[in-house]
PDB file of N, CA and C in Angstrom:
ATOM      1  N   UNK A   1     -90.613 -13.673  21.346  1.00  0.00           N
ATOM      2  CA  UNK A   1     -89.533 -14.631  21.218  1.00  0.00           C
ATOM      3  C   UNK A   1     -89.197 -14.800  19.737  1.00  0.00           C
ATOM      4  N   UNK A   2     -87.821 -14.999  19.504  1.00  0.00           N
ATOM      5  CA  UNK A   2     -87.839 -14.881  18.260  1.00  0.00           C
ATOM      6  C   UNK A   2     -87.643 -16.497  17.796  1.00  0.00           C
ATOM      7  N   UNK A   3     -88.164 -16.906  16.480  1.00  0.00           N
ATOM      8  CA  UNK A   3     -88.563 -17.846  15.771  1.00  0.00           C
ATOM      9  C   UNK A   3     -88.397 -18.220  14.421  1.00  0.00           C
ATOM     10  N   UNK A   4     -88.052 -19.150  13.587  1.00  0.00           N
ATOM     11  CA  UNK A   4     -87.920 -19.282  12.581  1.00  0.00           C
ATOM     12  C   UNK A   4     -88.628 -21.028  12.726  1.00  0.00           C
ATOM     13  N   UNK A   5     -89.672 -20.626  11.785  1.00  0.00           N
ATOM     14  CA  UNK A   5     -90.466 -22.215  11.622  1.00  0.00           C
ATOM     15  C   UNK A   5     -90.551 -22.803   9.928  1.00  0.00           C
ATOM     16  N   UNK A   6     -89.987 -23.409   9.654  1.00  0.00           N
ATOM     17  CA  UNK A   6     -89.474 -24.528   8.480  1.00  0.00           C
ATOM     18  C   UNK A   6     -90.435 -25.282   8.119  1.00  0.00           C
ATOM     19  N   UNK A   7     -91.065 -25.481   7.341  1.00  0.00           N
ATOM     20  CA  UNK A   7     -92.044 -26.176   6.603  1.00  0.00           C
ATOM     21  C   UNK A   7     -92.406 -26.768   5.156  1.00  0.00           C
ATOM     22  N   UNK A   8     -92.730 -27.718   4.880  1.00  0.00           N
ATOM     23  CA  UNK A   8     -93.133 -27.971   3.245  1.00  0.00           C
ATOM     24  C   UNK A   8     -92.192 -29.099   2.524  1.00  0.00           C
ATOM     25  N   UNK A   9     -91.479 -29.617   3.679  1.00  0.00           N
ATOM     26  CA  UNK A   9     -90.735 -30.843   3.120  1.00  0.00           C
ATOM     27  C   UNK A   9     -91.209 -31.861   2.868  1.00  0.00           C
ATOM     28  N   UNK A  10     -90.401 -32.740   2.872  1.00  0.00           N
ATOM     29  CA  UNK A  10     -91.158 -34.552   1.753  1.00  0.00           C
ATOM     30  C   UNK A  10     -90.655 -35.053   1.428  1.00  0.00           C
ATOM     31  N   UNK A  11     -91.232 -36.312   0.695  1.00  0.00           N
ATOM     32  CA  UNK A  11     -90.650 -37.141  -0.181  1.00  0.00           C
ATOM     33  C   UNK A  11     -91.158 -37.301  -1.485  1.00  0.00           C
ATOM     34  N   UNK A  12     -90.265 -36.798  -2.624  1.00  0.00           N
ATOM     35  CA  UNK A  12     -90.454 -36.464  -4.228  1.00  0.00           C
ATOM     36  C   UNK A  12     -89.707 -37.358  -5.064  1.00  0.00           C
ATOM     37  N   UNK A  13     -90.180 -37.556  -5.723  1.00  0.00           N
ATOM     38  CA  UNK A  13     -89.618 -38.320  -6.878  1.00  0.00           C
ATOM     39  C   UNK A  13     -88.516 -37.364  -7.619  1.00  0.00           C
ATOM     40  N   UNK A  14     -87.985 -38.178  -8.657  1.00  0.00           N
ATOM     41  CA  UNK A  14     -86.690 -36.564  -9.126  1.00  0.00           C
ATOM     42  C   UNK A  14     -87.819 -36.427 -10.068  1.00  0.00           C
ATOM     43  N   UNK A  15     -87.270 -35.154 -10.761  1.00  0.00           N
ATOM     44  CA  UNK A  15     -88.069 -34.364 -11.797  1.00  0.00           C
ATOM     45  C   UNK A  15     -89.003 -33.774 -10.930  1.00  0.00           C
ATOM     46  N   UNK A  16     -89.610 -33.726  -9.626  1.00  0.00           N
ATOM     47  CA  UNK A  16     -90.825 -33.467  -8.763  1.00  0.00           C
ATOM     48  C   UNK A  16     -90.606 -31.808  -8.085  1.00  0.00           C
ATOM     49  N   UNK A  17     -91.813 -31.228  -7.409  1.00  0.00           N
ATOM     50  CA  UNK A  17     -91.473 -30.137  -7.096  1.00  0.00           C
ATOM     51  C   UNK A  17     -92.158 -30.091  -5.691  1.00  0.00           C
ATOM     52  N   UNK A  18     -91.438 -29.175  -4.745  1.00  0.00           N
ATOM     53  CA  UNK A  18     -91.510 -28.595  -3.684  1.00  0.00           C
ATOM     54  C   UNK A  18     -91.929 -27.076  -3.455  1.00  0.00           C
ATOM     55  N   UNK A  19     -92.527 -26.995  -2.282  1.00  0.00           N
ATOM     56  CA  UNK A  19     -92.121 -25.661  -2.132  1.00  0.00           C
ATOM     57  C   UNK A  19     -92.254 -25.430  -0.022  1.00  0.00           C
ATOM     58  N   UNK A  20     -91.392 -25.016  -0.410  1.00  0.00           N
ATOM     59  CA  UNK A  20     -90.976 -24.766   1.415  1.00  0.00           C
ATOM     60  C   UNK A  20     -91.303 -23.421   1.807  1.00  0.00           C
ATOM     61  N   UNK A  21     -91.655 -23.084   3.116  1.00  0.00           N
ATOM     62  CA  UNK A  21     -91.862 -22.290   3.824  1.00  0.00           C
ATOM     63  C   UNK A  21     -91.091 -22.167   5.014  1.00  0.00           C
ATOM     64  N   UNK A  22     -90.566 -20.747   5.294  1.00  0.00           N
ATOM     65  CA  UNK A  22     -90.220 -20.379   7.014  1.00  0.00           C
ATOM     66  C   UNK A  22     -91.181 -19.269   7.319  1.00  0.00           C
ATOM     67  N   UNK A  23     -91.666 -19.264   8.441  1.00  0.00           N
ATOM     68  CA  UNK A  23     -92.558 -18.203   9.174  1.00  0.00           C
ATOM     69  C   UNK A  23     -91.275 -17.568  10.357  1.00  0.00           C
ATOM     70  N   UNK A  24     -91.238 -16.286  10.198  1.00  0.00           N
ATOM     71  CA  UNK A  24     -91.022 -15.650  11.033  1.00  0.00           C
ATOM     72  C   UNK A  24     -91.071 -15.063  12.581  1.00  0.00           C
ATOM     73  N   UNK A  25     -90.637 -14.833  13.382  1.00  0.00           N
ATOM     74  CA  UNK A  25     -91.341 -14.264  14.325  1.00  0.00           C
ATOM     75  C   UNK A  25     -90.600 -13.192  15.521  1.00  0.00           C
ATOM     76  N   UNK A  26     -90.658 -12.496  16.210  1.00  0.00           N
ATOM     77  CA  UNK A  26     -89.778 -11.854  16.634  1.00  0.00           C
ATOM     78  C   UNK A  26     -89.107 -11.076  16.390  1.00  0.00           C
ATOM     79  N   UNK A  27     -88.909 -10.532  15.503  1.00  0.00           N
ATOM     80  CA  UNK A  27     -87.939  -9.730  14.616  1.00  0.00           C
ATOM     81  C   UNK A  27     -88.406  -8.522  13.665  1.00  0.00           C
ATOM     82  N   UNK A  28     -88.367  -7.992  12.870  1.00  0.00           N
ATOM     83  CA  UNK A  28     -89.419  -6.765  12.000  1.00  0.00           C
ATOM     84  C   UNK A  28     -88.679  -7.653  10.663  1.00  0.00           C
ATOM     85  N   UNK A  29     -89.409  -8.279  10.155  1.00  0.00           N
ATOM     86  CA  UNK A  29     -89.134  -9.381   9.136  1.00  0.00           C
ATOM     87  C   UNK A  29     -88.371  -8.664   7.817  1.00  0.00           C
ATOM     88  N   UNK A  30     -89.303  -7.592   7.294  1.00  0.00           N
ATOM     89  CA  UNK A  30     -89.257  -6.809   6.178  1.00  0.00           C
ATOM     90  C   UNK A  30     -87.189  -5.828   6.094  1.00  0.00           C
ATOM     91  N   UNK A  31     -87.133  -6.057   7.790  1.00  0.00           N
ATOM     92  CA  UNK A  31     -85.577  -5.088   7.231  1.00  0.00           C
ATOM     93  C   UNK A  31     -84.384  -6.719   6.930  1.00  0.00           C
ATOM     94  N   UNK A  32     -84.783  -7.671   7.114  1.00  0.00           N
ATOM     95  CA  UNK A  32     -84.329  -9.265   7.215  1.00  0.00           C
ATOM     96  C   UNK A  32     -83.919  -9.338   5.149  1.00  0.00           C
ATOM     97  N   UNK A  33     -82.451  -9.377   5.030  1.00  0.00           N
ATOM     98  CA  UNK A  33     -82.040 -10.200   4.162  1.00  0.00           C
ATOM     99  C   UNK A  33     -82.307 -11.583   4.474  1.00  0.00           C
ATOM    100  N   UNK A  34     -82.766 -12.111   3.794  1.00  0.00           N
ATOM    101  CA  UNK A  34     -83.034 -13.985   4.178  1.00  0.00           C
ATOM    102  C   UNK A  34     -82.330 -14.913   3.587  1.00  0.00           C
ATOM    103  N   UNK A  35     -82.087 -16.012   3.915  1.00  0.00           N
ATOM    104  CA  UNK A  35     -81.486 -16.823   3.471  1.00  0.00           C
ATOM    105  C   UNK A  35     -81.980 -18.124   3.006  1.00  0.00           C
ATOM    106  N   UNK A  36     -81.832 -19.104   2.286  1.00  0.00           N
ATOM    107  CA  UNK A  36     -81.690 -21.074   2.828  1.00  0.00           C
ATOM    108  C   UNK A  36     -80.916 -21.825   2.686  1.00  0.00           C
ATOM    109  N   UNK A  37     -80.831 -22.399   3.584  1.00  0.00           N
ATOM    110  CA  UNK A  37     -79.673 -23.326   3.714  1.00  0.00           C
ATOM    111  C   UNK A  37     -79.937 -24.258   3.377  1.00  0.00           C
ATOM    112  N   UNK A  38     -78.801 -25.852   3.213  1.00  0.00           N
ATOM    113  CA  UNK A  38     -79.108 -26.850   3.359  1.00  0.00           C
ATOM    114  C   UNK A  38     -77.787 -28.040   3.984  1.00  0.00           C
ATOM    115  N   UNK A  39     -77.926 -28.956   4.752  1.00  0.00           N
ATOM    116  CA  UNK A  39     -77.062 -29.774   5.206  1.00  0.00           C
ATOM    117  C   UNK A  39     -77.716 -31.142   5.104  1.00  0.00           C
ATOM    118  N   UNK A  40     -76.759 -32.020   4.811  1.00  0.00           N
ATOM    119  CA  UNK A  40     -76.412 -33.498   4.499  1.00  0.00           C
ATOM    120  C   UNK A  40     -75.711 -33.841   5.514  1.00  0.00           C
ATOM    121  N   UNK A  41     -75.996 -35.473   5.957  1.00  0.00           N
ATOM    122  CA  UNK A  41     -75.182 -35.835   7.300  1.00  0.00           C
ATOM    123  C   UNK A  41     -73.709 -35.790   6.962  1.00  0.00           C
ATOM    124  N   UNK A  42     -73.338 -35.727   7.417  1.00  0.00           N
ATOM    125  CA  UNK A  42     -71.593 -35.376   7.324  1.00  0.00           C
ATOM    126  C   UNK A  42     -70.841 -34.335   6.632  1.00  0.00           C
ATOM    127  N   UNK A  43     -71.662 -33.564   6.123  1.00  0.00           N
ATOM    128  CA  UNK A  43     -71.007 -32.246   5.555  1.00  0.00           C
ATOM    129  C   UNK A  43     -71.723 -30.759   5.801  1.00  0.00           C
ATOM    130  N   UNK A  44     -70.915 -29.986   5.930  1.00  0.00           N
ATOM    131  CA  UNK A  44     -70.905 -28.784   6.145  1.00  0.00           C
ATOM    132  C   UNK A  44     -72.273 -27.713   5.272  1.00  0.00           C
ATOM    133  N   UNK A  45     -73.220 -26.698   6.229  1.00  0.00           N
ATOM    134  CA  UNK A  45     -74.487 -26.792   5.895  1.00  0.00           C
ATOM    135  C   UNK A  45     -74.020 -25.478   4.488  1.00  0.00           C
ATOM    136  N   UNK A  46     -74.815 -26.002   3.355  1.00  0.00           N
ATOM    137  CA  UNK A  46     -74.553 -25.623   2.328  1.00  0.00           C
ATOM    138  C   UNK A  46     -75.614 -23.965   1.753  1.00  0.00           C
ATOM    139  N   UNK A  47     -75.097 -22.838   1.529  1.00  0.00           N
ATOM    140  CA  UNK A  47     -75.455 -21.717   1.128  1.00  0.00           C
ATOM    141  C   UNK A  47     -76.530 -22.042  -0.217  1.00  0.00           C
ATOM    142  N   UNK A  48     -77.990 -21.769  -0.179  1.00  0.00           N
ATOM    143  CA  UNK A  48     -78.522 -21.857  -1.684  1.00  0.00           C
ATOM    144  C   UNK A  48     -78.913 -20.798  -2.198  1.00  0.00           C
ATOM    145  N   UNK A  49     -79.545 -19.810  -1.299  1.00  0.00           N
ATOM    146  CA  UNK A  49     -80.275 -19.232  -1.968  1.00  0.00           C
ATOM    147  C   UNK A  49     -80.408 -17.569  -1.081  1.00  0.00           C
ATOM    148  N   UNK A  50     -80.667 -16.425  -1.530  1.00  0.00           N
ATOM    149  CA  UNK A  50     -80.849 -15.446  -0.781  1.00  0.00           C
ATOM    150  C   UNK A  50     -81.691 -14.605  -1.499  1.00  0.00           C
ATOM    151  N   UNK A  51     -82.646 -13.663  -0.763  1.00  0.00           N
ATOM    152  CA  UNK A  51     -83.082 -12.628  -0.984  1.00  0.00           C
ATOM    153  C   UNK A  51     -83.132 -11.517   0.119  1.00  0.00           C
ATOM    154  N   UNK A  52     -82.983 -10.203  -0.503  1.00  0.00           N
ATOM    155  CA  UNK A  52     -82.639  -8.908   0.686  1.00  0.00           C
ATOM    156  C   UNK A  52     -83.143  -8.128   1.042  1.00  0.00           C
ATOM    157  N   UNK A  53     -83.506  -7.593   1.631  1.00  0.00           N
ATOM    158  CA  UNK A  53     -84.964  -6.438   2.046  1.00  0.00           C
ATOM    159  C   UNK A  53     -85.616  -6.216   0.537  1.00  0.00           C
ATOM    160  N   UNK A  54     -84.700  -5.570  -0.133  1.00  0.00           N
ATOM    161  CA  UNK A  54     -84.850  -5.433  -1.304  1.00  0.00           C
ATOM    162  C   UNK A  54     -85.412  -5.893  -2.172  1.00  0.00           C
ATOM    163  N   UNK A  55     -85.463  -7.165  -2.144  1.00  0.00           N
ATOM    164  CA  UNK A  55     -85.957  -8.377  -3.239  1.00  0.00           C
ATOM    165  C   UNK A  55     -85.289  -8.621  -4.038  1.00  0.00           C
ATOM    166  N   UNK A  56     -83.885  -8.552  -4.148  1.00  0.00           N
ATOM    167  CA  UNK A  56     -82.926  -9.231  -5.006  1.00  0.00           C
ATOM    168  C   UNK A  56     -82.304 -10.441  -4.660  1.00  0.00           C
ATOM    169  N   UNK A  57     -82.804 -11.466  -5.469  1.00  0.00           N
ATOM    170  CA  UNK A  57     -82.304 -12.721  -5.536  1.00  0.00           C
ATOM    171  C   UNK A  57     -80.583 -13.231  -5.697  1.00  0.00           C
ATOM    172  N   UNK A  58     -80.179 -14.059  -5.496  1.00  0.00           N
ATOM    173  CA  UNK A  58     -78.891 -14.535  -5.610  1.00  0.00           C
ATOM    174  C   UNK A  58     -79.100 -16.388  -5.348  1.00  0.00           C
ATOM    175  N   UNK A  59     -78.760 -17.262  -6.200  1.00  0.00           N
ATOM    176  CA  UNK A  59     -78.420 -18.754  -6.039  1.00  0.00           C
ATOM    177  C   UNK A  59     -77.330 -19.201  -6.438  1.00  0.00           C
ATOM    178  N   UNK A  60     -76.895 -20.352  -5.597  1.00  0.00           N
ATOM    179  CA  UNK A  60     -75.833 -21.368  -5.766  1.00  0.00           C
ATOM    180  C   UNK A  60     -75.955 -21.688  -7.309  1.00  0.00           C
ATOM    181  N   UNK A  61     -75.050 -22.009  -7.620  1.00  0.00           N
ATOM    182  CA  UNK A  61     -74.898 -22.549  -9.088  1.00  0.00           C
ATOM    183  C   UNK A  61     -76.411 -23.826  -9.597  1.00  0.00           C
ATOM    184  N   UNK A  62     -75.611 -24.312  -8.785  1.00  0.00           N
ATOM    185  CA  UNK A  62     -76.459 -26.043  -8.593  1.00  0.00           C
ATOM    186  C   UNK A  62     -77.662 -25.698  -8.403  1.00  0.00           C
ATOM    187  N   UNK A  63     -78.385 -24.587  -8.215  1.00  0.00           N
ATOM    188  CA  UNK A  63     -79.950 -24.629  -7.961  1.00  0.00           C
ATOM    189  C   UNK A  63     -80.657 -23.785  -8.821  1.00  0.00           C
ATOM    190  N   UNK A  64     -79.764 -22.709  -9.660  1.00  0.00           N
ATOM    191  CA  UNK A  64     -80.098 -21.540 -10.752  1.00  0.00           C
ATOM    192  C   UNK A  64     -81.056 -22.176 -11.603  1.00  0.00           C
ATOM    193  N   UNK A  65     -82.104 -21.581 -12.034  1.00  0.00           N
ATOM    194  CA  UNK A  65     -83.174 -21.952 -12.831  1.00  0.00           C
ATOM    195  C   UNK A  65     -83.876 -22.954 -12.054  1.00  0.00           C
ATOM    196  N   UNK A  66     -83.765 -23.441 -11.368  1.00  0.00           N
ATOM    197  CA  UNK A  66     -84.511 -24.883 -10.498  1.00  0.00           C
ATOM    198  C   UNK A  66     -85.657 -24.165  -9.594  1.00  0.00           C
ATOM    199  N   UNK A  67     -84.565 -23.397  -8.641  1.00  0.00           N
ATOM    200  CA  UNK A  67     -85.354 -22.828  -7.514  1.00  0.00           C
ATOM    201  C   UNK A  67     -85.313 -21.257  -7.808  1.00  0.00           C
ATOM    202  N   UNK A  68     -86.710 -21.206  -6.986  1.00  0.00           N
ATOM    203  CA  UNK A  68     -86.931 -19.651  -6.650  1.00  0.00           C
ATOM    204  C   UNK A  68     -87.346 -19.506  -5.520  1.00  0.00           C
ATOM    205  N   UNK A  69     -86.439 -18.418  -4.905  1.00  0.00           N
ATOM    206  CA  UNK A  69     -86.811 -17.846  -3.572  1.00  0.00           C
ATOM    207  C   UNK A  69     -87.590 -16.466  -3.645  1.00  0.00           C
ATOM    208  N   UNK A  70     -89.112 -16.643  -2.455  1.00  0.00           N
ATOM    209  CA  UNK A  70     -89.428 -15.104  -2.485  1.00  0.00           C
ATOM    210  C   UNK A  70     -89.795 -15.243  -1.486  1.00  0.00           C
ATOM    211  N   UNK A  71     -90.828 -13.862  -0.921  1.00  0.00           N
ATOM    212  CA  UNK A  71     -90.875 -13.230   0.048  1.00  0.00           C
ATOM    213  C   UNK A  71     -92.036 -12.883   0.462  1.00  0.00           C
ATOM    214  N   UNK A  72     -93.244 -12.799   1.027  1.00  0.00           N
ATOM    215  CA  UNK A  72     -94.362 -11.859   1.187  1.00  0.00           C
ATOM    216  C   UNK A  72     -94.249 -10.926   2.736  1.00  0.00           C
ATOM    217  N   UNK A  73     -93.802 -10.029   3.041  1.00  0.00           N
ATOM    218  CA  UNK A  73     -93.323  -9.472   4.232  1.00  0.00           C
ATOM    219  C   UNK A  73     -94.856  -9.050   4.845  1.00  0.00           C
ATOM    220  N   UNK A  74     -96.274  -9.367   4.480  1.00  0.00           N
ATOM    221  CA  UNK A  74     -97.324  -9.139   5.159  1.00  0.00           C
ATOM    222  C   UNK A  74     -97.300 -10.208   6.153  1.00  0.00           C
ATOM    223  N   UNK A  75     -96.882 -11.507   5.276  1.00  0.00           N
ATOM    224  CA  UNK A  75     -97.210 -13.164   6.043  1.00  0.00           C
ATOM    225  C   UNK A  75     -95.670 -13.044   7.205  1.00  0.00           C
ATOM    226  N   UNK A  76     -94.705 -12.244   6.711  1.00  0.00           N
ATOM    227  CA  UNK A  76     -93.243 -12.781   7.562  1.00  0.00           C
ATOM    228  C   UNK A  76     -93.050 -13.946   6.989  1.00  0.00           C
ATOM    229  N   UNK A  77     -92.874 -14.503   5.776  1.00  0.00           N
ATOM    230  CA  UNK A  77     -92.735 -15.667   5.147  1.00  0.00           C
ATOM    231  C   UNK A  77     -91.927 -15.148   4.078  1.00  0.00           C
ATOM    232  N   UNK A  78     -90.943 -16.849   3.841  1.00  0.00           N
ATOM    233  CA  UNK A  78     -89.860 -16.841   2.775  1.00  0.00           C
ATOM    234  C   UNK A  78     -90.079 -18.212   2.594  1.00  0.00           C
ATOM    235  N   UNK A  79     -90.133 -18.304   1.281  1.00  0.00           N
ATOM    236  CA  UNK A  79     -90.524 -19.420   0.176  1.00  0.00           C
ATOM    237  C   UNK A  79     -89.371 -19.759  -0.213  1.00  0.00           C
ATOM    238  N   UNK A  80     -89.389 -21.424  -0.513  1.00  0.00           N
ATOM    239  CA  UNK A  80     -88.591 -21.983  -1.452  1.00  0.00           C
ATOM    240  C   UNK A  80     -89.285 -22.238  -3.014  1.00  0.00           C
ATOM    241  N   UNK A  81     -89.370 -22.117  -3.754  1.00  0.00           N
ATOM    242  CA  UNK A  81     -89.993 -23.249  -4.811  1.00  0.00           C
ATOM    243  C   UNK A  81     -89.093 -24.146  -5.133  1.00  0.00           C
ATOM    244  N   UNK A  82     -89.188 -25.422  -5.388  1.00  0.00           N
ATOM    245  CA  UNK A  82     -87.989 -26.024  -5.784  1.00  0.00           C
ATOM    246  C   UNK A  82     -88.622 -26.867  -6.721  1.00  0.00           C
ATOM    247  N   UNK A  83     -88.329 -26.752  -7.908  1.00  0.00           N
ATOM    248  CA  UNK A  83     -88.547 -27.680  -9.584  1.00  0.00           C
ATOM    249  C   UNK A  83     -87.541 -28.269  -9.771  1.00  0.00           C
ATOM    250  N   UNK A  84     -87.998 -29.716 -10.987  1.00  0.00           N
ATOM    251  CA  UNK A  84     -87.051 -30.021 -11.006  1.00  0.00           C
ATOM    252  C   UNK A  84     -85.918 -30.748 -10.530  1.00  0.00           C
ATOM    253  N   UNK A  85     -86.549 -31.226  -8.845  1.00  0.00           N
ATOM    254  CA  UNK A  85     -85.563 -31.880  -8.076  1.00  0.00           C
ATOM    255  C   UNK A  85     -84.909 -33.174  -8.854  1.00  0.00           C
ATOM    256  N   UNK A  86     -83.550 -33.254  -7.846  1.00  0.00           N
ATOM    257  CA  UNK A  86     -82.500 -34.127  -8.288  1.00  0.00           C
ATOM    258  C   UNK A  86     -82.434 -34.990  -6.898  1.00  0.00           C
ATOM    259  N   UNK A  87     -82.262 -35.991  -6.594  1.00  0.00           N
ATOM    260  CA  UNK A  87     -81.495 -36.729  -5.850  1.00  0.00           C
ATOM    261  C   UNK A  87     -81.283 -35.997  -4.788  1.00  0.00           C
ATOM    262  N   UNK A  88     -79.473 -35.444  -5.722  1.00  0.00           N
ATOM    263  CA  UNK A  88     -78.738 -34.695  -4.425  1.00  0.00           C
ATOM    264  C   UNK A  88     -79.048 -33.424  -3.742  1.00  0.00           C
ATOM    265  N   UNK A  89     -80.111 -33.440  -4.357  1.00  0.00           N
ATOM    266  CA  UNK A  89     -81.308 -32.453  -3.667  1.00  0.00           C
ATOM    267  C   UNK A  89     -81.732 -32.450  -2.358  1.00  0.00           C
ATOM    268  N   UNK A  90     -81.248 -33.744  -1.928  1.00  0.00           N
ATOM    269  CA  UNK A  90     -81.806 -34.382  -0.496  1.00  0.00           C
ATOM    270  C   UNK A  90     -80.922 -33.578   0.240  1.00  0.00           C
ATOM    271  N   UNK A  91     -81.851 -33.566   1.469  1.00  0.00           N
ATOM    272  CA  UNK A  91     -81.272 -32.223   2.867  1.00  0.00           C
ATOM    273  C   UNK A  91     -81.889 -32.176   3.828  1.00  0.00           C
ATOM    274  N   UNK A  92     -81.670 -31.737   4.837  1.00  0.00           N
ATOM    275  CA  UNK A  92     -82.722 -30.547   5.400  1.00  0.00           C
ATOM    276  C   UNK A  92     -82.546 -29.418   5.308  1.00  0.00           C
ATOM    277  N   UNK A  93     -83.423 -28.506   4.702  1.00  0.00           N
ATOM    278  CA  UNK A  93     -83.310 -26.904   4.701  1.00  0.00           C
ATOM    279  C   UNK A  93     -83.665 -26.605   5.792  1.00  0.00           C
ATOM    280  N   UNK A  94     -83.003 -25.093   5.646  1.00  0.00           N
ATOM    281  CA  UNK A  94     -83.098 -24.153   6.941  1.00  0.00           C
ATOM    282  C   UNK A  94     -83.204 -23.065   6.323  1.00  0.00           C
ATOM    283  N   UNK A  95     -83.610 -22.182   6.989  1.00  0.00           N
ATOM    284  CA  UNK A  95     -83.942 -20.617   6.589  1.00  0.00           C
ATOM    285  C   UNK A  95     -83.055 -19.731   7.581  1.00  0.00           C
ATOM    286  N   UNK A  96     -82.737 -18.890   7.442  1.00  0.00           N
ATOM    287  CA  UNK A  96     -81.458 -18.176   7.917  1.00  0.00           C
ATOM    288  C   UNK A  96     -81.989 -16.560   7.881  1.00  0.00           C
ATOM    289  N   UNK A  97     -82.281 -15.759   8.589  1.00  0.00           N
ATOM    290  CA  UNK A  97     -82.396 -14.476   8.461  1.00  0.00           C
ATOM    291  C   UNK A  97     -81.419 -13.643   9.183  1.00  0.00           C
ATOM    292  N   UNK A  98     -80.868 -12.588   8.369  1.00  0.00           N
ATOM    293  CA  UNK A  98     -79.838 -11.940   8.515  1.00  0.00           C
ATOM    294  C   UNK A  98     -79.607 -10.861  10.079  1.00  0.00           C
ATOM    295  N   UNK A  99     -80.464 -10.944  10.289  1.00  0.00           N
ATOM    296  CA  UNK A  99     -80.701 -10.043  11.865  1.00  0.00           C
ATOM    297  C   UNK A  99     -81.216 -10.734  12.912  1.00  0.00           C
ATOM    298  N   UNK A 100     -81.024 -12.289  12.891  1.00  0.00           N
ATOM    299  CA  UNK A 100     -81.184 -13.199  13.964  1.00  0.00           C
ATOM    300  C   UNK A 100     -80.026 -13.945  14.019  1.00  0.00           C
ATOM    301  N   UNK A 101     -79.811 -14.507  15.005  1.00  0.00           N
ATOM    302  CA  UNK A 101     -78.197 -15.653  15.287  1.00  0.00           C
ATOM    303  C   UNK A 101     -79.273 -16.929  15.529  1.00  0.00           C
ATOM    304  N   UNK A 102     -80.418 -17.332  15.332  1.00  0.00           N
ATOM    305  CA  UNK A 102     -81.047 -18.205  15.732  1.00  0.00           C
ATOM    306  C   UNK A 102     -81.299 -19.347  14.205  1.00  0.00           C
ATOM    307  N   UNK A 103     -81.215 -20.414  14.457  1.00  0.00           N
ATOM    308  CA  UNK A 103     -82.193 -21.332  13.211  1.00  0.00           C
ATOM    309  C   UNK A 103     -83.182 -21.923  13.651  1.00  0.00           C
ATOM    310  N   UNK A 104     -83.804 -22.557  12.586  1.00  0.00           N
ATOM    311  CA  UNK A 104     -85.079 -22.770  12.917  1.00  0.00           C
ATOM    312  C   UNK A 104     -84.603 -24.623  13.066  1.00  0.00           C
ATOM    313  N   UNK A 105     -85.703 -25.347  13.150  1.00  0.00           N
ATOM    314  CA  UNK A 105     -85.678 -26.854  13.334  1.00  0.00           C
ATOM    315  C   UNK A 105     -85.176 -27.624  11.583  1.00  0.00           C
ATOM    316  N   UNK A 106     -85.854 -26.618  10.729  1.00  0.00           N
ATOM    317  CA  UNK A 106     -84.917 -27.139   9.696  1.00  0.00           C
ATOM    318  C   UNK A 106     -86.426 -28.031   9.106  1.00  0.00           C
ATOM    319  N   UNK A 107     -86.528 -28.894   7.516  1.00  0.00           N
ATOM    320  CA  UNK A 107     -87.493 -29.278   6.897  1.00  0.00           C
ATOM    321  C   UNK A 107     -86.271 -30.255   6.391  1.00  0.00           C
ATOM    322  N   UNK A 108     -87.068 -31.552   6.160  1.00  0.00           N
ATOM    323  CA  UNK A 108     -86.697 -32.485   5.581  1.00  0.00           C
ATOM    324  C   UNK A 108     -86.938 -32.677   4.183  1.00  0.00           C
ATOM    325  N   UNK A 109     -85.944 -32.902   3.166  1.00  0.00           N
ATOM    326  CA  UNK A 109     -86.493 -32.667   1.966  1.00  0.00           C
ATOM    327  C   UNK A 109     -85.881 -34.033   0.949  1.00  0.00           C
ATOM    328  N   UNK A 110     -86.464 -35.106   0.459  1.00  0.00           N
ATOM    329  CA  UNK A 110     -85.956 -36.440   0.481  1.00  0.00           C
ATOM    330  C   UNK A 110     -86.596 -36.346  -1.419  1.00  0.00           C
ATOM    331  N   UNK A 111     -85.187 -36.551  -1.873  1.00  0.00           N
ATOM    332  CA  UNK A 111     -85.155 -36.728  -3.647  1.00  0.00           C
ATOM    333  C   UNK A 111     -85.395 -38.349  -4.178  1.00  0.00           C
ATOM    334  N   UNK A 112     -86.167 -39.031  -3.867  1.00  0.00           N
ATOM    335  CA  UNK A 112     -85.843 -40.495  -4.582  1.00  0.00           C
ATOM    336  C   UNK A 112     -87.278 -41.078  -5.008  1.00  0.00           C
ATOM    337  N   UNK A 113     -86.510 -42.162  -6.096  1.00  0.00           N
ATOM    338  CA  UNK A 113     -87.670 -42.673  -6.787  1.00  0.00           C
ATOM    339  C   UNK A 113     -88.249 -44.365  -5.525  1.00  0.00           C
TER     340      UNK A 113
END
């Protein structure tokens, strides 16, 4: 069955750091461009971050130097790191892999002092 499981969220102070996890399942992980997402109640779920079979990175403006996304394709796992948080940092992420139509439950990720 295929699966995407979201993990490593919280509640951080700003300046504080995260790091999130999705586990894989179902799928041959390693041919998977990956993604993360993020959505806020009332707006549309927002593009952050990607890496591609390959291991080439790509981020949203707003998260460049903050976050890093990687990969270990032994575990089927894709990492967030997130430094640095802000506020509007607040979300729930999602992880998105490119050869599934499925999401996962998504991680709660809460920026305040």
């Amino acid at each position: 069955q295929v699966q995407l499981v979201e993990s490593g969220g919280g509640l951080v102070q700003p300046g504080g750091s995260l790091r999130l996890s999705c586990v894989v399942s179902g799928s041959i992980f390693r041919l998977n461009d990956m993604d993360w997402y993020r959505q806020t109640p009332g707006k549309e779920r927002e593009w952050v971050a990607r890496i591609s079979s390959g291991f080439t990175t790509n981020y949203v403006a707003s998260v460049k130097g903050r976050f890093t996304i990687s990969r270990d394709n032994a575990k089927r796992t894709v990492y967030l790191q997130m430094n640095s948080l802000k506020p509007e940092d607040t979300a729930v992420y999602y992880c998105k892999a490119s050869l599934i139509s499925t999401w996962g439950q998504g991680t709660q990720v809460t920026v305040s002092s």
